[in-house]
N, C-alpha and C. Protein backbone atom coordinates (compact mmCIF):
# COMPACT_ATOMS: atom_id res chain seq x y z
N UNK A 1 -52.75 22.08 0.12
CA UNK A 1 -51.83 23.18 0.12
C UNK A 1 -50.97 23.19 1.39
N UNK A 2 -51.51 22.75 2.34
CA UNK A 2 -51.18 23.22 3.64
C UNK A 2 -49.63 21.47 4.09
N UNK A 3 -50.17 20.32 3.26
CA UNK A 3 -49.31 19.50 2.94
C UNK A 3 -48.19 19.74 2.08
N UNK A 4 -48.21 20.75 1.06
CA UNK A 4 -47.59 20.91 0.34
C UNK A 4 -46.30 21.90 0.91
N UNK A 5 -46.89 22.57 1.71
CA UNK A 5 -45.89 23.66 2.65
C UNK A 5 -44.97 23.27 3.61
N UNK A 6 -46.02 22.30 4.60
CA UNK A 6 -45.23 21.38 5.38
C UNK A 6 -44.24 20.31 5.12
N UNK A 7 -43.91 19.99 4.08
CA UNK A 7 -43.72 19.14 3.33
C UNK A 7 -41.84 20.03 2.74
N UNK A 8 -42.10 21.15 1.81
CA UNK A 8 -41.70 21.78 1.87
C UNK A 8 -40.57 22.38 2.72
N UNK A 9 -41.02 22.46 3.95
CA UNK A 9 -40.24 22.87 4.94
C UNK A 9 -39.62 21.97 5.71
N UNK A 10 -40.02 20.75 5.75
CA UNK A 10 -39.38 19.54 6.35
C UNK A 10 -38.51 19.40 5.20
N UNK A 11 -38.51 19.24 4.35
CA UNK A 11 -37.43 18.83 2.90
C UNK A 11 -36.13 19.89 2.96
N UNK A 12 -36.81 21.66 3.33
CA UNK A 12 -35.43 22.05 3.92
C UNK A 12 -34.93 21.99 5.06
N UNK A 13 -35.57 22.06 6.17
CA UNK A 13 -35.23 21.44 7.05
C UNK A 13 -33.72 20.31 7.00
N UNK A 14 -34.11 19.39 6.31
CA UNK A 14 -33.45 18.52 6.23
C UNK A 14 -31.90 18.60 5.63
N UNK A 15 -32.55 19.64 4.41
CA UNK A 15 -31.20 19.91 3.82
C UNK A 15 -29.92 20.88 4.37
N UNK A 16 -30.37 21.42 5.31
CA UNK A 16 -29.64 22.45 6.00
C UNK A 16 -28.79 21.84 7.73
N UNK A 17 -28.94 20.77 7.66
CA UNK A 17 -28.72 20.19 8.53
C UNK A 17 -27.49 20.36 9.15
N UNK A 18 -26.78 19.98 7.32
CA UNK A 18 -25.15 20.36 7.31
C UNK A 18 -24.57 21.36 7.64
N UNK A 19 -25.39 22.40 7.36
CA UNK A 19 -24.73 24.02 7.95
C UNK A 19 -24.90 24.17 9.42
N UNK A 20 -24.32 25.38 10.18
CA UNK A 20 -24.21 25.94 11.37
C UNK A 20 -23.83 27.01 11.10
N UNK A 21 -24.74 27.61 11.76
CA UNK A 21 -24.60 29.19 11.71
C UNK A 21 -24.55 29.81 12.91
N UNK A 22 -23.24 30.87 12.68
CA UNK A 22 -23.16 31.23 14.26
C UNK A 22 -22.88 32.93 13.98
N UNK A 23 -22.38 33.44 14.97
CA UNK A 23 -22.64 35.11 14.75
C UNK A 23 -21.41 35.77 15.78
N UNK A 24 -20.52 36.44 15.55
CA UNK A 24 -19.12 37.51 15.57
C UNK A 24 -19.79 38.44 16.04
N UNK A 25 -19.92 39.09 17.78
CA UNK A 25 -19.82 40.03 18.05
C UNK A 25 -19.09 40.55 18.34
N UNK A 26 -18.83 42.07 18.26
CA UNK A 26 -17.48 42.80 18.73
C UNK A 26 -18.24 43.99 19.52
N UNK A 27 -17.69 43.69 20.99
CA UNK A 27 -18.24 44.60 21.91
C UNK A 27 -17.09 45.38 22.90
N UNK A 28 -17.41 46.12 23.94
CA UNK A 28 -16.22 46.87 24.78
C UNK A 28 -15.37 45.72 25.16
N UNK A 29 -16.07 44.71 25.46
CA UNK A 29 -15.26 43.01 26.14
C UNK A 29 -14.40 42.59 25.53
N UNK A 30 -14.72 42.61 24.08
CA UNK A 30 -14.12 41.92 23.52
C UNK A 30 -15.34 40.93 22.22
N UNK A 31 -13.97 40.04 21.73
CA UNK A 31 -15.40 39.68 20.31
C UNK A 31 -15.78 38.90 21.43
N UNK A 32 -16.72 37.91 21.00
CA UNK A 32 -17.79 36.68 20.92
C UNK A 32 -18.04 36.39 20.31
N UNK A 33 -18.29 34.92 20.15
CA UNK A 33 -19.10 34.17 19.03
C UNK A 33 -20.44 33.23 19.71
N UNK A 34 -21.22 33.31 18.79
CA UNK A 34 -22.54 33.03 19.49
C UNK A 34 -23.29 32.58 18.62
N UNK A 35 -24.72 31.27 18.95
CA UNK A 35 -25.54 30.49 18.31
C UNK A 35 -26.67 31.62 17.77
N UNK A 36 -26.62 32.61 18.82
CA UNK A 36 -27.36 33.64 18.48
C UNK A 36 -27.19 35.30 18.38
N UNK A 37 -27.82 36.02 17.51
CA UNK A 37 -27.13 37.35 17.49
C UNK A 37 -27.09 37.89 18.89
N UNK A 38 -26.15 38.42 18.53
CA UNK A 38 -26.05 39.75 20.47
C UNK A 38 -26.63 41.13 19.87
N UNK A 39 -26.22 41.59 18.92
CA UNK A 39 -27.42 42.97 18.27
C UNK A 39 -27.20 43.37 16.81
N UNK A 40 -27.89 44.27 16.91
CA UNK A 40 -27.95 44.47 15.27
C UNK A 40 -26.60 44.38 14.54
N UNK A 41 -25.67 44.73 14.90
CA UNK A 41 -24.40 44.60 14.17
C UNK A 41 -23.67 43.63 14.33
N UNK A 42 -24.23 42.18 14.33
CA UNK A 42 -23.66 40.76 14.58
C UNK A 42 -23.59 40.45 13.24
N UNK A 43 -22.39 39.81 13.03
CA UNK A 43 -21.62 39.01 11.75
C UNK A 43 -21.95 37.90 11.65
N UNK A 44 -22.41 37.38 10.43
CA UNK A 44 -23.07 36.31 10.26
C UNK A 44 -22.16 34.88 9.75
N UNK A 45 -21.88 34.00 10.13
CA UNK A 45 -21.16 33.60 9.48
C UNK A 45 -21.57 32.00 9.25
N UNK A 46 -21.60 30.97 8.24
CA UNK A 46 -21.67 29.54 8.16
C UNK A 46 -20.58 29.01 7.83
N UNK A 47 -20.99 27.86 9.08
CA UNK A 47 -19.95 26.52 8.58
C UNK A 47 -20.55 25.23 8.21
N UNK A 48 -20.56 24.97 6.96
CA UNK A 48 -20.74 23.93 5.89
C UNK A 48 -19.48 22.44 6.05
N UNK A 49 -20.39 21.18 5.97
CA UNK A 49 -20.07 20.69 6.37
C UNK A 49 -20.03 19.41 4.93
N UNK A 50 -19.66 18.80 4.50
CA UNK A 50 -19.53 17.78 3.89
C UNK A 50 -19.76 16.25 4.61
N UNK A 51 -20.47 15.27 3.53
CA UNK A 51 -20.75 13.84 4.42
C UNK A 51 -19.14 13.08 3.54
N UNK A 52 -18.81 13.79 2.96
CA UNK A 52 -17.03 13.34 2.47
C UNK A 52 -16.25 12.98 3.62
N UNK A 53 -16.04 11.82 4.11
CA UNK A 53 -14.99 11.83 5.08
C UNK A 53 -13.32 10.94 4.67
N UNK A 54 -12.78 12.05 4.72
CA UNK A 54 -11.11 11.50 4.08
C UNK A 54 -10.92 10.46 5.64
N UNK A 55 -9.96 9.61 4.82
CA UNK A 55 -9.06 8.73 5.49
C UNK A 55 -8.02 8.37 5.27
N UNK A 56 -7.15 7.91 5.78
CA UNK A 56 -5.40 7.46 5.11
C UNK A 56 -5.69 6.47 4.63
N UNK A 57 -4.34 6.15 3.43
CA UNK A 57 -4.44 4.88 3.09
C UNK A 57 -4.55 4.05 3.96
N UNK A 58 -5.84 2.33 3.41
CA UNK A 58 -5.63 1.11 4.35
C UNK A 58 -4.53 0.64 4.13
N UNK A 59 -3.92 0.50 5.56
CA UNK A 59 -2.88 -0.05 5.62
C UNK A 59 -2.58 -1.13 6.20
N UNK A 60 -1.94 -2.14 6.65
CA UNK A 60 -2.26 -3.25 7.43
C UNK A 60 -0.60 -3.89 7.99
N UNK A 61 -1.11 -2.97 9.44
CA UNK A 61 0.20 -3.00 10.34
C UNK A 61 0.66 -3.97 10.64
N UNK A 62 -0.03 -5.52 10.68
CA UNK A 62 0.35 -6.64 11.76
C UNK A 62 1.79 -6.63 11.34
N UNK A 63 2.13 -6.66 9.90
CA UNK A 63 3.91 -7.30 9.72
C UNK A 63 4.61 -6.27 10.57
N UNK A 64 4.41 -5.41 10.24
CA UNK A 64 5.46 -4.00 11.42
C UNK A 64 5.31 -4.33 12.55
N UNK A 65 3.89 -4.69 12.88
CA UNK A 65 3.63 -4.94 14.95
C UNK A 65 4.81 -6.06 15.18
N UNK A 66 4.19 -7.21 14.11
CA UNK A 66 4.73 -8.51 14.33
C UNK A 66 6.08 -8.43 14.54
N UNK A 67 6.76 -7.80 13.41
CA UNK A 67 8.23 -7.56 13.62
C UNK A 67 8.63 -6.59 14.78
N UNK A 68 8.23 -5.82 15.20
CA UNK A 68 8.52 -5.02 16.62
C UNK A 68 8.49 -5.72 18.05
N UNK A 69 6.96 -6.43 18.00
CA UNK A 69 7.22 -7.55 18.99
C UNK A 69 8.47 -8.59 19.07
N UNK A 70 8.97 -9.06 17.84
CA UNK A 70 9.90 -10.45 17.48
C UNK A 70 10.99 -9.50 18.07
N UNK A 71 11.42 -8.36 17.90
CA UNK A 71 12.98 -7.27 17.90
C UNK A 71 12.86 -7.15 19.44
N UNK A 72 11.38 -7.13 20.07
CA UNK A 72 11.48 -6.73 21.52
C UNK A 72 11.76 -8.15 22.46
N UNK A 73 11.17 -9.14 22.25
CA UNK A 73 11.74 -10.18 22.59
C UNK A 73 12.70 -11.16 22.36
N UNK A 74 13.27 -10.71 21.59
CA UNK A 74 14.95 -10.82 21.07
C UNK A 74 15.80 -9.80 21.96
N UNK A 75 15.66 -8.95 22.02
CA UNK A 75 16.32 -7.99 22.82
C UNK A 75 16.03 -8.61 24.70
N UNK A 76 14.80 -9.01 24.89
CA UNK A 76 14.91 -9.59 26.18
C UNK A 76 15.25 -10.74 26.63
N UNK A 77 15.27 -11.65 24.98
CA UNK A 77 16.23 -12.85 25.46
C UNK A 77 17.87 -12.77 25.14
N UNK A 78 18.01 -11.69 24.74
CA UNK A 78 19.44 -11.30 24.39
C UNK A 78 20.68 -11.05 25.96
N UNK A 79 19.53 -10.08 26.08
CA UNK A 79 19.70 -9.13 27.75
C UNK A 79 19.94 -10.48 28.78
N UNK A 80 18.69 -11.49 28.46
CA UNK A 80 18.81 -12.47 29.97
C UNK A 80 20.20 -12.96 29.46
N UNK A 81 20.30 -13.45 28.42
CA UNK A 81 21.55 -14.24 27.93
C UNK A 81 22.81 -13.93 29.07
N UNK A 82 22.76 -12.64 28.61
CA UNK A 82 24.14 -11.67 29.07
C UNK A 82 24.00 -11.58 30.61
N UNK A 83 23.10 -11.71 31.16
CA UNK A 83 22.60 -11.73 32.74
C UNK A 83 22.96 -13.07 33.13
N UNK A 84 22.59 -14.17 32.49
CA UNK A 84 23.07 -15.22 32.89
C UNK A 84 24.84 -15.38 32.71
N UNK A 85 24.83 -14.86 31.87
CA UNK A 85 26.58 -15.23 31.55
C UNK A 85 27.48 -14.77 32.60
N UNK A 86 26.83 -13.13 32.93
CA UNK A 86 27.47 -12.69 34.41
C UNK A 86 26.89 -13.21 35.56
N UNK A 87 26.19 -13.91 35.82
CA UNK A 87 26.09 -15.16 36.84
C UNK A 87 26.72 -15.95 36.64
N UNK A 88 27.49 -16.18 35.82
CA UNK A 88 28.30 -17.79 35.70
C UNK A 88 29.57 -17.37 36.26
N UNK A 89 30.12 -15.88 35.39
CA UNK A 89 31.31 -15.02 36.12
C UNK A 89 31.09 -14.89 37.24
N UNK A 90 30.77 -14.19 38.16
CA UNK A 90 30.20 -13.87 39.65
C UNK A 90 30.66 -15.31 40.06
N UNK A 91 30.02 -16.69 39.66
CA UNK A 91 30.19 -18.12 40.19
C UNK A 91 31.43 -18.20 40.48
N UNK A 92 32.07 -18.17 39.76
CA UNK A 92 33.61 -18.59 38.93
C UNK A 92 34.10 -17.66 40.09
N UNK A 93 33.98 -16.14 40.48
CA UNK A 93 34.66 -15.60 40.75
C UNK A 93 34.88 -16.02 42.75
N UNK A 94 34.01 -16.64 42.87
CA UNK A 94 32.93 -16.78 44.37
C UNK A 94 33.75 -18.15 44.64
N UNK A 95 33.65 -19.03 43.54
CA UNK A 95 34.49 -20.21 43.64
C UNK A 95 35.86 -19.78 43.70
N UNK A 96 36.69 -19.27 43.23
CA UNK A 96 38.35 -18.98 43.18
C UNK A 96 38.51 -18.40 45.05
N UNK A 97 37.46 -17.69 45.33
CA UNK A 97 37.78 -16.80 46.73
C UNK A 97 37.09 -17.63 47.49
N UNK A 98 36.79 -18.66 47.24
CA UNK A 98 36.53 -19.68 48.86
C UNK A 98 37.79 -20.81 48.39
N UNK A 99 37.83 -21.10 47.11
CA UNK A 99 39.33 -22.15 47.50
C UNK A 99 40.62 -21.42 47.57
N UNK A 100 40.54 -20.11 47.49
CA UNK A 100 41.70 -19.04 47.63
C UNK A 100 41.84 -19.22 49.27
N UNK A 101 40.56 -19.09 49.86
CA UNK A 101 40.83 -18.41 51.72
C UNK A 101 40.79 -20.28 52.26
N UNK A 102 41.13 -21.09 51.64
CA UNK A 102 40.83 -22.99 51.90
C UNK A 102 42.60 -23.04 52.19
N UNK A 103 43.06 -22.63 51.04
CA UNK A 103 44.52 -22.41 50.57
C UNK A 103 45.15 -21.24 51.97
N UNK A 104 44.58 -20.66 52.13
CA UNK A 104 45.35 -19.51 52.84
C UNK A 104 45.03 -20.22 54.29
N UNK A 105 44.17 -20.86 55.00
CA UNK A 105 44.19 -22.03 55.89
C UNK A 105 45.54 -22.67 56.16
N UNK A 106 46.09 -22.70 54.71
CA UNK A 106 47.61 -23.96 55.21
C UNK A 106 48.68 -23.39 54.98
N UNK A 107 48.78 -21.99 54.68
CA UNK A 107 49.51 -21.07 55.49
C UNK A 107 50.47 -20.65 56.30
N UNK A 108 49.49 -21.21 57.32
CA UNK A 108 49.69 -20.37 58.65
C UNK A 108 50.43 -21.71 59.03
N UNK A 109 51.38 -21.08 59.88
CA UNK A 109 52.50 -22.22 60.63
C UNK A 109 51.83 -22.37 61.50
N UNK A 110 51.47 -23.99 61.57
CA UNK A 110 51.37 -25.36 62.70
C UNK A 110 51.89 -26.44 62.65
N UNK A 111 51.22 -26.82 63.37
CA UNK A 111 51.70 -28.41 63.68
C UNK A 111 51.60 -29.33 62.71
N UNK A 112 52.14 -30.73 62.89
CA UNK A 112 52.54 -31.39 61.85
C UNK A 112 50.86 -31.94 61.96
N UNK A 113 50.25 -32.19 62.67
CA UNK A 113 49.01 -32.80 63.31
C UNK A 113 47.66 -31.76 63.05
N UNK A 114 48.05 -30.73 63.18
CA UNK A 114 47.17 -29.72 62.79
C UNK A 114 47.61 -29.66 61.67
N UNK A 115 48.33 -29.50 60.60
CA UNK A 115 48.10 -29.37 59.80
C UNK A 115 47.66 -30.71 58.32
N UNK A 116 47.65 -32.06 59.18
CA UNK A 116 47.04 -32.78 58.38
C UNK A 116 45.40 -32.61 58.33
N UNK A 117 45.07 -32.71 59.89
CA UNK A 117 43.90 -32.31 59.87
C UNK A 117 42.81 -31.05 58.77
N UNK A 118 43.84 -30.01 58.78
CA UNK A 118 43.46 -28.72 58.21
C UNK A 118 43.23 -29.26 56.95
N UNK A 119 43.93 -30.17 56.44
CA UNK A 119 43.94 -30.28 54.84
C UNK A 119 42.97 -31.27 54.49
N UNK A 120 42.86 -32.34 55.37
CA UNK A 120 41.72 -33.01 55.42
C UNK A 120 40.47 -32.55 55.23
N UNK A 121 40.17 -31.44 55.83
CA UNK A 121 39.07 -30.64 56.04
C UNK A 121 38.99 -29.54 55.23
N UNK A 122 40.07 -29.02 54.73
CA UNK A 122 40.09 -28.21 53.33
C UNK A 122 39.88 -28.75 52.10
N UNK A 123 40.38 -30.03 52.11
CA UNK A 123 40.11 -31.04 50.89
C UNK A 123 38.41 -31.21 50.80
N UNK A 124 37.51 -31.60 52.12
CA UNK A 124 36.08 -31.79 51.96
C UNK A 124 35.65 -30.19 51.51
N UNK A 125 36.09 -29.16 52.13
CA UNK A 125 35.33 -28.03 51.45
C UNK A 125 35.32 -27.94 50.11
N UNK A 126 36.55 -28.38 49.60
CA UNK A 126 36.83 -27.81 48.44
C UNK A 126 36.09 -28.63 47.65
N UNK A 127 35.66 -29.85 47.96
CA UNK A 127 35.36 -30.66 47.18
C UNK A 127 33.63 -30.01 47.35
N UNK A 128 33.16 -30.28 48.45
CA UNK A 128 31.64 -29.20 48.59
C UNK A 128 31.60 -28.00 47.35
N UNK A 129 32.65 -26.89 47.54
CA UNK A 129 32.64 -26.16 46.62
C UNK A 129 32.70 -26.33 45.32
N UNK A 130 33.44 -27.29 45.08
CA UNK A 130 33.18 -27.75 43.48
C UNK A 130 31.67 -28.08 42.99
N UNK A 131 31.70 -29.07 43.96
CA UNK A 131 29.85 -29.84 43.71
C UNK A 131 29.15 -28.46 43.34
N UNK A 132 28.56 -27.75 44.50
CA UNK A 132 27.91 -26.85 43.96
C UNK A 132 28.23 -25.74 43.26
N UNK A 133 29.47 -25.73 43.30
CA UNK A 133 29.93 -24.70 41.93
C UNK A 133 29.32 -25.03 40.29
N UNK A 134 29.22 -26.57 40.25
CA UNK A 134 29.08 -27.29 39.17
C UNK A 134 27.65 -27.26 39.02
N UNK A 135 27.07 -27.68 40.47
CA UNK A 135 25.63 -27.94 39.94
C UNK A 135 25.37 -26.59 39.69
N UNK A 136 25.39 -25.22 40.03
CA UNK A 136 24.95 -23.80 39.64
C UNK A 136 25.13 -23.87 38.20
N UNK A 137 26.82 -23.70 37.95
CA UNK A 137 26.81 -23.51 36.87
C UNK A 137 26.09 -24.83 35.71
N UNK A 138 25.91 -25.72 35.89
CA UNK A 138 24.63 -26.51 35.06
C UNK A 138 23.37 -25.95 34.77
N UNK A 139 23.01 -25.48 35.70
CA UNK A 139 21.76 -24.83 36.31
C UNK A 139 21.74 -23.49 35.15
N UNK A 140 22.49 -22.69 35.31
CA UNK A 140 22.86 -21.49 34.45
C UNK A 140 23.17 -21.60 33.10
N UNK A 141 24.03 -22.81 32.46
CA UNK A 141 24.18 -23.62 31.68
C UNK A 141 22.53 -23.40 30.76
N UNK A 142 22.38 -24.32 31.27
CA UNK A 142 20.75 -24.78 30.87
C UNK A 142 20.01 -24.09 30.05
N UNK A 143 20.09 -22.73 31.49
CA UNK A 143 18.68 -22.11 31.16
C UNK A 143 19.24 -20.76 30.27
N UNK A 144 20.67 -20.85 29.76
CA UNK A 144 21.44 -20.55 28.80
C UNK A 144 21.08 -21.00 27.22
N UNK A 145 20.80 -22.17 27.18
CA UNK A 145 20.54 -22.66 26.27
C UNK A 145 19.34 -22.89 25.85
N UNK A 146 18.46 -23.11 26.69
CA UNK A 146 17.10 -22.55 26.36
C UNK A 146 16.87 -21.52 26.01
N UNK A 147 17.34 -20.10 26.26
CA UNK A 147 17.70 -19.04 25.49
C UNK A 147 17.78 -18.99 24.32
N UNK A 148 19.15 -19.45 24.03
CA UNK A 148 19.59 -19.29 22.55
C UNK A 148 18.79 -20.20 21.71
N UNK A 149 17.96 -21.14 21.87
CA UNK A 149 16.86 -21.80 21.43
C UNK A 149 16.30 -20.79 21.01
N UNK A 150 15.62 -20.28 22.07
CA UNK A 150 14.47 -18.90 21.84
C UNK A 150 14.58 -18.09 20.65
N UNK A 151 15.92 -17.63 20.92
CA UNK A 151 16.66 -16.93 20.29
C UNK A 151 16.63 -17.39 18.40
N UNK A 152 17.16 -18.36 18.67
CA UNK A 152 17.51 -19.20 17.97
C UNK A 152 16.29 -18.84 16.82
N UNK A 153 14.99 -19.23 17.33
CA UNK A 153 13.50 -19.13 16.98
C UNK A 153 12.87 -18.09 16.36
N UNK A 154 13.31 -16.43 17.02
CA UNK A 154 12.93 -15.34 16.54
C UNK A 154 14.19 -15.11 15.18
N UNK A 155 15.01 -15.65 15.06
CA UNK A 155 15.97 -15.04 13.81
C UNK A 155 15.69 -15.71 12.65
């Protein structure tokens, strides 16, 4: 008998698991809610619980990630593109204003002697300035086109 009780009470036990019961007092303070009554005129109330657990549809993000990643690094090889291109301008512009002030050198009234010299020596700058005008812009060139490779790759 005494198995049969215990038994009994573990079985509800068990079944009540799901509920919680809590209790609405209303005092001078104000309400409360509580695991346990505060006095005789405490409101009883349960919350029931279901082992139902909703979920959203499975869905399976990688193509959206995948494509968000491909749009974001398109956009940053887009951006360098355009960064490099105004480095090539800037070049171009850097080159015109050193053989501009080479030019403004022969100018200035001198001598027939000074001024072969001057040109002599304006001729080697200018020629310096080309060289590395050229090798930059190769340089920029390049890594231009490795880009649009990239580029090339994500489209």
């Amino acid at each position: 008998m005494l198995r049969l009780i215990y038994c009994s009470l573990l079985f509800t036990s068990f079944c009540t698991l799901g509920d919680t019961t809590y209790y609405k007092c209303v005092t001078e303070n104000g309400t409360t809610f509580s695991q346990f009554p505060c006095d005789d005129k405490a409101t009883t109330y349960k919350v029931s619980t279901t082992g139902n657990q909703y979920s959203g549809p499975k869905v399976n993000y990688t193509k959206q990630l995948n494509e968000l990643e491909r749009e974001r690094l398109l956009t940053g090889l887009e951006a360098e593109v355009r960064s490099n291109n105004h480095k090539l301008a800037i070049l171009d512009r850097e080159k015109q204003r050193a053989e501009y002030k080479q030019q403004e050198r022969l100018n200035h009234i001198l001598a027939d002697d000074d001024k072969k010299r001057i040109t002599k020596d304006i001729t080697k700058k200018l020629k310096v300035i080309n060289q590395s005008y050229k090798k930059d812009v190769a340089t920029i060139t390049k890594h231009i086109k490795k880009l649009e490779k990239k580029i090339a790759q994500y489209q």
